[in-house]
Protein backbone atom coordinates (compact mmCIF):
# COMPACT_ATOMS: atom_id res chain seq x y z
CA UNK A 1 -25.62 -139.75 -139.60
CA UNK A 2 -24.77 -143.47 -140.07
CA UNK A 3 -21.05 -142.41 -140.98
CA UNK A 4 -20.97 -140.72 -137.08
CA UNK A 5 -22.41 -143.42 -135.80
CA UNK A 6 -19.95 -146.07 -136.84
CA UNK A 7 -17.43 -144.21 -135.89
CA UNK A 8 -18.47 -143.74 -132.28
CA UNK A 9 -18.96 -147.50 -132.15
CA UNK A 10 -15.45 -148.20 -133.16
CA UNK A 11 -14.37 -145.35 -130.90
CA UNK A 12 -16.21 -147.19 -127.80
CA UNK A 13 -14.63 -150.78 -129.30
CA UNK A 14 -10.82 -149.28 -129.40
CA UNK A 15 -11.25 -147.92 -125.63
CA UNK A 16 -12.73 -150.80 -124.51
CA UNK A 17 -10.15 -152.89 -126.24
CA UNK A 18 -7.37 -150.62 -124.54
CA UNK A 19 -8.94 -150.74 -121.14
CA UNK A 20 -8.95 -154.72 -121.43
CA UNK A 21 -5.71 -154.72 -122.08
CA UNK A 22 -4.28 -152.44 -119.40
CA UNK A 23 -6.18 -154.80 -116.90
CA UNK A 24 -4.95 -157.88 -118.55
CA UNK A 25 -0.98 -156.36 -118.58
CA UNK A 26 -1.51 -155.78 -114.97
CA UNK A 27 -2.48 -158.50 -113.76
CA UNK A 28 -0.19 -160.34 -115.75
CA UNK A 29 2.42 -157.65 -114.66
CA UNK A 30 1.76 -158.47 -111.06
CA UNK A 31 2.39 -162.41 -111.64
CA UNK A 32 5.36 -161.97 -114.10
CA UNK A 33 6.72 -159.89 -111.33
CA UNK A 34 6.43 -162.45 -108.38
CA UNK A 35 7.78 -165.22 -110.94
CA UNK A 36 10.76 -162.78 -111.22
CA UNK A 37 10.53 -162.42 -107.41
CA UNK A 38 10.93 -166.08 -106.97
CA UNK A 39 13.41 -166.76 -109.62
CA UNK A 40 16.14 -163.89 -108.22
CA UNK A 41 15.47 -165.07 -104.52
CA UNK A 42 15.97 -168.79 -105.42
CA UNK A 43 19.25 -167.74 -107.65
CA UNK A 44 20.97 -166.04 -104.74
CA UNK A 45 20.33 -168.72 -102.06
């Protein structure tokens, strides 16, 4: 019983951990590709 247990609980830590970072590489996703926006824009002026 304990052994399940555990296990479950690092189960629920990994997805959490993998749902944090999805939402973290989006959003820094989103604002690395506006820099890149910016940057190409400003280079062909």
């Amino acid at each position: 019983m304990k052994n399940s247990s555990s296990q479950g609980l690092k189960l629920t830590t990994v997805i959490f951990a993998v749902i944090i970072m999805a939402v973290s590489a989006m959003l820094s996703g989103n604002s690395v590709a506006e820099n890149m926006d910016v940057e190409i824009t400003q280079s062909e002026e």
